[in-house]
PDB file of N, CA and C in Angstrom:
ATOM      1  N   UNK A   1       0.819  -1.195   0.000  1.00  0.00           N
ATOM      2  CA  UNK A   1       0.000   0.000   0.000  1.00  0.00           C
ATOM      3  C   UNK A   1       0.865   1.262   0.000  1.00  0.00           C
ATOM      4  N   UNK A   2       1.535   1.569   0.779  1.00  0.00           N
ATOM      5  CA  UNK A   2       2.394   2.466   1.134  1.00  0.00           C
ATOM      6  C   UNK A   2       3.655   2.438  -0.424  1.00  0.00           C
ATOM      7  N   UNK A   3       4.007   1.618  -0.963  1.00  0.00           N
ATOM      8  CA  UNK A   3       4.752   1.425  -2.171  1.00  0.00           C
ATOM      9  C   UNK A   3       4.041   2.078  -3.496  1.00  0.00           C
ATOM     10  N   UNK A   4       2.679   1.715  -3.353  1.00  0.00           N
ATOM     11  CA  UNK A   4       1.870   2.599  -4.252  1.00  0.00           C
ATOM     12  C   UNK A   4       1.688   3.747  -4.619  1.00  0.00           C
ATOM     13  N   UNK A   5       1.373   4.199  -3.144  1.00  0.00           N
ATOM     14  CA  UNK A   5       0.957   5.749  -2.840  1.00  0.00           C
ATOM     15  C   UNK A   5       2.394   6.287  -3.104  1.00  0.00           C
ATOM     16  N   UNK A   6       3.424   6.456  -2.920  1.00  0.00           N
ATOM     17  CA  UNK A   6       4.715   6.970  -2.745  1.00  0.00           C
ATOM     18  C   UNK A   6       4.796   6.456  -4.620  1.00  0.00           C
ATOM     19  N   UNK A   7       4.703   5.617  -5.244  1.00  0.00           N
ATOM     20  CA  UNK A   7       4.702   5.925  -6.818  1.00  0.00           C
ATOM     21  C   UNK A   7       3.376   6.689  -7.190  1.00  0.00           C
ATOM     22  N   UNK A   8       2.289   6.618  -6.874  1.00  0.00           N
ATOM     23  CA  UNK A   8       1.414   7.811  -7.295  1.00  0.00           C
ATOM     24  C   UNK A   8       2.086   8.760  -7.133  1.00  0.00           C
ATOM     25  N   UNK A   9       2.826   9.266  -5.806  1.00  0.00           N
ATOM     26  CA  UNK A   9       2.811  10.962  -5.468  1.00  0.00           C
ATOM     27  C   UNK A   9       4.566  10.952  -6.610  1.00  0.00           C
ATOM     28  N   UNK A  10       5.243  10.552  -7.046  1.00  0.00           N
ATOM     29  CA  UNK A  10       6.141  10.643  -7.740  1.00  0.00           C
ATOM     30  C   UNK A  10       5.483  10.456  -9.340  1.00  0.00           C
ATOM     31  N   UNK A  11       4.502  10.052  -9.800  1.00  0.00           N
ATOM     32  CA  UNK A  11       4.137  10.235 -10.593  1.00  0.00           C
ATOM     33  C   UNK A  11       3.481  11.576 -11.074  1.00  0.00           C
ATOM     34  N   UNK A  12       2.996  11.977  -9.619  1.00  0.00           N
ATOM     35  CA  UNK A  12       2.572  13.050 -10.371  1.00  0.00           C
ATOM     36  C   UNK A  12       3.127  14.219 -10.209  1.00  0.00           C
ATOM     37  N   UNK A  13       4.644  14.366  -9.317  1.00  0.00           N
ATOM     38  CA  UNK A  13       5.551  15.330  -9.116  1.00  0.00           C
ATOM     39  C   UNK A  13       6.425  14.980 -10.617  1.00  0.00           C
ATOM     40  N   UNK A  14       6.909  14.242 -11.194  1.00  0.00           N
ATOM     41  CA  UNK A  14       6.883  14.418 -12.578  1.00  0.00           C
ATOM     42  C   UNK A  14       6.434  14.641 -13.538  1.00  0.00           C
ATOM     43  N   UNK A  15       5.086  14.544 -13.645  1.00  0.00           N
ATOM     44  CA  UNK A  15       4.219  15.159 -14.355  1.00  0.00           C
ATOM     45  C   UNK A  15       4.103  16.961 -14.077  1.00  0.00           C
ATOM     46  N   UNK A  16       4.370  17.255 -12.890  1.00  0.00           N
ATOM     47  CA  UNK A  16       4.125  18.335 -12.770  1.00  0.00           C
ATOM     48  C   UNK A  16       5.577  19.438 -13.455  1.00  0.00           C
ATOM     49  N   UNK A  17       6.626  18.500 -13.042  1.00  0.00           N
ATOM     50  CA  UNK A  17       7.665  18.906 -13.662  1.00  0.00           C
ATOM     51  C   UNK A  17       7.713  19.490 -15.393  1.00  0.00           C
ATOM     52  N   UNK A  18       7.100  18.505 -15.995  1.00  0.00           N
ATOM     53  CA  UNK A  18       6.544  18.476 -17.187  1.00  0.00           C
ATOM     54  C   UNK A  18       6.386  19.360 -17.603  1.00  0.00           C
ATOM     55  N   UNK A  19       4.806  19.728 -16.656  1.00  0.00           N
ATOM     56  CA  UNK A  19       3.581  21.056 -16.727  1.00  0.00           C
ATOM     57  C   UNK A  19       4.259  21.992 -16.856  1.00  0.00           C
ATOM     58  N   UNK A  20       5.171  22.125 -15.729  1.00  0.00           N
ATOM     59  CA  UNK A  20       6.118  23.129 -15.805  1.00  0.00           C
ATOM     60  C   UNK A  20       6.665  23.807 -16.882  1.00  0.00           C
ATOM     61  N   UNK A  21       7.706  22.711 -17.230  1.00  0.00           N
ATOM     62  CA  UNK A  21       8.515  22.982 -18.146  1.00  0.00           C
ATOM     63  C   UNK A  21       7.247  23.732 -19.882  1.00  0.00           C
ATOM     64  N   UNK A  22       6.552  22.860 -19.763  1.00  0.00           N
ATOM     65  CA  UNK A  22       5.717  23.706 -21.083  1.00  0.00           C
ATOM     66  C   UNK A  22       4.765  25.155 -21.017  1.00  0.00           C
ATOM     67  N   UNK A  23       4.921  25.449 -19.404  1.00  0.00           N
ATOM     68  CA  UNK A  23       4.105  26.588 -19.311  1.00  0.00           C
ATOM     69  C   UNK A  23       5.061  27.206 -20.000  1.00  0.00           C
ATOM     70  N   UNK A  24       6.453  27.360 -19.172  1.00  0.00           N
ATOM     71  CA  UNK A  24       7.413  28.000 -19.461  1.00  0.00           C
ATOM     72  C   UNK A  24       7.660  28.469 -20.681  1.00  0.00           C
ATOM     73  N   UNK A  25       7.876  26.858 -22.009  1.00  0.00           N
ATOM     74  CA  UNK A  25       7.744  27.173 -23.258  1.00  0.00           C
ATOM     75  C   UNK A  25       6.994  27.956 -23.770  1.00  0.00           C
ATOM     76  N   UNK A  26       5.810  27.889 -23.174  1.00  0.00           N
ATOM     77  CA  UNK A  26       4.549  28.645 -23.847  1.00  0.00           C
ATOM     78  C   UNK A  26       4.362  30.045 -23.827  1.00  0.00           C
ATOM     79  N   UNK A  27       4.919  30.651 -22.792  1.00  0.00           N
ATOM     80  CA  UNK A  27       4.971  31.969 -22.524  1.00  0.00           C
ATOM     81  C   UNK A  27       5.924  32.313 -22.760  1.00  0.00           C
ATOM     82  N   UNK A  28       7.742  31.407 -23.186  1.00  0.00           N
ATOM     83  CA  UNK A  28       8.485  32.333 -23.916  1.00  0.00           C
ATOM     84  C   UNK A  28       8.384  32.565 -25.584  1.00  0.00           C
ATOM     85  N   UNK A  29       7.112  31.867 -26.182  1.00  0.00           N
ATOM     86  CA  UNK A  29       6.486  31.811 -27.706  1.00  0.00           C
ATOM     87  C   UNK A  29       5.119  32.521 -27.110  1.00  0.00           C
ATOM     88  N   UNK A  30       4.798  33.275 -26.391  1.00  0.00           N
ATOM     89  CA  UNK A  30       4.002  34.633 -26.432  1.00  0.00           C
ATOM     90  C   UNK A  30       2.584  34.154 -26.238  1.00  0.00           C
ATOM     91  N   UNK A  31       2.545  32.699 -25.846  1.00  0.00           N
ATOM     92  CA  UNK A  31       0.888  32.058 -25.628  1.00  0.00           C
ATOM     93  C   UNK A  31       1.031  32.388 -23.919  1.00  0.00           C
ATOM     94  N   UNK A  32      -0.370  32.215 -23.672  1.00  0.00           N
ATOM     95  CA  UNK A  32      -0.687  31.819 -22.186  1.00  0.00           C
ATOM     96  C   UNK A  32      -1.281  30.510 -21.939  1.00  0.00           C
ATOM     97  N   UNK A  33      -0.701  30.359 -20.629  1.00  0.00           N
ATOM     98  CA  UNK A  33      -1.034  28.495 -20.234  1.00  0.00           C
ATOM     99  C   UNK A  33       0.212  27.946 -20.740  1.00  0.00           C
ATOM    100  N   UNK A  34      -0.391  26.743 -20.808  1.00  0.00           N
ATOM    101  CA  UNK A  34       0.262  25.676 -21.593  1.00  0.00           C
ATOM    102  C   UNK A  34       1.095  24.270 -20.557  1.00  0.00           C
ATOM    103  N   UNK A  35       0.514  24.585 -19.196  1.00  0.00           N
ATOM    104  CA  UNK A  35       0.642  23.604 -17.954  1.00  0.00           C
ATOM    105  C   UNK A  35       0.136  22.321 -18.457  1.00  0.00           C
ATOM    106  N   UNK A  36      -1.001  22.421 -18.933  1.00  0.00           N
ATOM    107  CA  UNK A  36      -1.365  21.078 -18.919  1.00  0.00           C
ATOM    108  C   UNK A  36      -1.142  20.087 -20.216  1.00  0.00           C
ATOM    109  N   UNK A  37      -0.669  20.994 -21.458  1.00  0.00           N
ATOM    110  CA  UNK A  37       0.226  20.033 -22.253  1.00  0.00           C
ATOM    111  C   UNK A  37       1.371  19.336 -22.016  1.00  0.00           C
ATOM    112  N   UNK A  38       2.290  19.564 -21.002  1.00  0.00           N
ATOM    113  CA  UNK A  38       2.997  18.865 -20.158  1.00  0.00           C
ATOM    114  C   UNK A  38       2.852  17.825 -19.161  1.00  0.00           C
ATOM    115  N   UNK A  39       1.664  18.006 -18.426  1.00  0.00           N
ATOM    116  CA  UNK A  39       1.236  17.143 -17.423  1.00  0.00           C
ATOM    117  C   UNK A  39       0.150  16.493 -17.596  1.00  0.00           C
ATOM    118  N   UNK A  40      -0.118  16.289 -18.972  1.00  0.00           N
ATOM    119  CA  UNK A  40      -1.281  15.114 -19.127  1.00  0.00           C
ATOM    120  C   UNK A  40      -0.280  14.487 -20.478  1.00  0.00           C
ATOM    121  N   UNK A  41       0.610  14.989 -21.209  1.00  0.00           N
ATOM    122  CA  UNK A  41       0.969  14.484 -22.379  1.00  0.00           C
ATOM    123  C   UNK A  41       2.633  14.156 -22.169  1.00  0.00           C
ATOM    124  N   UNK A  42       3.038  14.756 -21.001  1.00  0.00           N
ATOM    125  CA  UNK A  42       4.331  14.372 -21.073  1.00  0.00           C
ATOM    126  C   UNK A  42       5.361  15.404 -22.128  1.00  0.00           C
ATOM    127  N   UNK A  43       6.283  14.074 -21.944  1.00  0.00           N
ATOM    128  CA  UNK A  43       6.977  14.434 -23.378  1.00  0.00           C
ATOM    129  C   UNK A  43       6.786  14.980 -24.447  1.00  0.00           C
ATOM    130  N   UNK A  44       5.882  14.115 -25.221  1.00  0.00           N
ATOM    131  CA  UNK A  44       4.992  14.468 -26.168  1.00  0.00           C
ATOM    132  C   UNK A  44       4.746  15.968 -25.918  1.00  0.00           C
ATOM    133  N   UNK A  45       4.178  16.354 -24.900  1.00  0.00           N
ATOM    134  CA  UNK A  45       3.643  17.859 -24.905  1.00  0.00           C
ATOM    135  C   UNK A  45       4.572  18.811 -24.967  1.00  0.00           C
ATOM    136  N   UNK A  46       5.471  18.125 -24.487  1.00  0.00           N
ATOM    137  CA  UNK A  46       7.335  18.893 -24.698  1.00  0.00           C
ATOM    138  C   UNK A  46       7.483  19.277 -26.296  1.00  0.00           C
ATOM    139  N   UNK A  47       7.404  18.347 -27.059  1.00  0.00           N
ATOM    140  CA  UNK A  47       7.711  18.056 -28.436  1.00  0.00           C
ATOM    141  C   UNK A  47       6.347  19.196 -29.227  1.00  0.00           C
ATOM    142  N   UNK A  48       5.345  19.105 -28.389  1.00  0.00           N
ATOM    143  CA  UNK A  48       4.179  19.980 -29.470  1.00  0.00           C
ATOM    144  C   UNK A  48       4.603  21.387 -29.056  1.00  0.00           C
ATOM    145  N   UNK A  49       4.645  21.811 -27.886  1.00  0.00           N
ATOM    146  CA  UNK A  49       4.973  23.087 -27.609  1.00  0.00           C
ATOM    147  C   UNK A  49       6.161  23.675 -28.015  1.00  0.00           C
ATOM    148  N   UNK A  50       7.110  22.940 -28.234  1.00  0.00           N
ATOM    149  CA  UNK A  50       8.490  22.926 -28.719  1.00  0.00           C
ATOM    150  C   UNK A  50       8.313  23.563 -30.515  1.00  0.00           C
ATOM    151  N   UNK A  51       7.415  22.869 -31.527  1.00  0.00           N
ATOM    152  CA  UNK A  51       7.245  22.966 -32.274  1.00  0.00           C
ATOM    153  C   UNK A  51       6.428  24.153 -32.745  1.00  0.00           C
ATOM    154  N   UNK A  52       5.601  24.527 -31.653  1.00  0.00           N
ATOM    155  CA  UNK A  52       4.092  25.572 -31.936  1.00  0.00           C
ATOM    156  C   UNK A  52       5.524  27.079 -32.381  1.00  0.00           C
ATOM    157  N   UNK A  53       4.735  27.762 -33.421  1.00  0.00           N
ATOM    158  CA  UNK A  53       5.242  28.874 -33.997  1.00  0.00           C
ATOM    159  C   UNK A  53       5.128  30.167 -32.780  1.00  0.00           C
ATOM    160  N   UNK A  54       6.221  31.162 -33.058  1.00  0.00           N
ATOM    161  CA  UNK A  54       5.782  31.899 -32.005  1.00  0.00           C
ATOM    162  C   UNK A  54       4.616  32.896 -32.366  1.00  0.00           C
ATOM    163  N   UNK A  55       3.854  34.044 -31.408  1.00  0.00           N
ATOM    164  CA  UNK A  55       2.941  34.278 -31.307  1.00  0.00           C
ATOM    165  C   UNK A  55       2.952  36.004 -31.766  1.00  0.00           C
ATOM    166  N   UNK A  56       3.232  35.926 -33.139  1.00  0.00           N
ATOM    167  CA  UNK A  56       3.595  37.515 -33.263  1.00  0.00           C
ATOM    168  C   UNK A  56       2.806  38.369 -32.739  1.00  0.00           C
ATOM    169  N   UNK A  57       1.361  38.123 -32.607  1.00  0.00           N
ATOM    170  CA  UNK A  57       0.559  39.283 -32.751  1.00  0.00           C
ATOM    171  C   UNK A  57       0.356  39.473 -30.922  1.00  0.00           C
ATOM    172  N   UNK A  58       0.725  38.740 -30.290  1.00  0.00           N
ATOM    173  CA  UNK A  58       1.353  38.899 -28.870  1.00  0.00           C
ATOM    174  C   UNK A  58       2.518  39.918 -28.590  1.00  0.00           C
ATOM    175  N   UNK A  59       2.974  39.571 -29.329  1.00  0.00           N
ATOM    176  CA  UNK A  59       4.293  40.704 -29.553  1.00  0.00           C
ATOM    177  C   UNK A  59       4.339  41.928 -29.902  1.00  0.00           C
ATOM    178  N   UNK A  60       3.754  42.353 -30.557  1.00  0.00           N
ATOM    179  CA  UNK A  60       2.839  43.225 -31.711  1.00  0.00           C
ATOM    180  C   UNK A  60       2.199  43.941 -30.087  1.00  0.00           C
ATOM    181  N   UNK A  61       1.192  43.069 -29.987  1.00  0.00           N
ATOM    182  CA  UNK A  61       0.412  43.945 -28.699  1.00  0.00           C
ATOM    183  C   UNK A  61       1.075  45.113 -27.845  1.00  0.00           C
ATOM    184  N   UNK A  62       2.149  44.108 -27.310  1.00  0.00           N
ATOM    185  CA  UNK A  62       2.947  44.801 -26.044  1.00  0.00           C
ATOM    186  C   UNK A  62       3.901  45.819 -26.411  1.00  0.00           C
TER     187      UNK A  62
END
C-alpha cells in the first residue's frame, strides 16, 4: 500500500515537472497556459509546444 501511494505521489511530481517545463515554453512563444500540455501528455507535450510557432501578434500587442 504504502509502495503505491509513494509511486502515485512521484508520478505526479513528474508530471508536474513536465507542466512546468511547457508553461514556461509557452509563454516564452508569447501564448498563455500551456501547464497542462505537459502534465497530461508528457513528453509528447514537450515536443508539441516545442514545435508551436511563435505568437507575433502577442508581440505586436505589447
Amino acid at each position: 500500500m504504502a509502495a503505491s501511494l509513494i509511486m502515485l505521489l512521484s508520478m505526479v511530481g513528474v508530471q508536474c515537472i513536465f507542466g512546468s517545463i511547457t508553461r514556461s515554453m509557452n509563454r516564452d512563444k508569447g501564448y498563455d497556459g500551456g501547464f497542462a500540455w505537459g502534465f497530461f501528455l508528457g513528453i509528447i507535450g514537450i515536443i508539441v509546444v516545442a514545435v508551436r510557432p511563435f505568437n507575433e501578434n502577442r508581440w505586436r500587442e505589447e
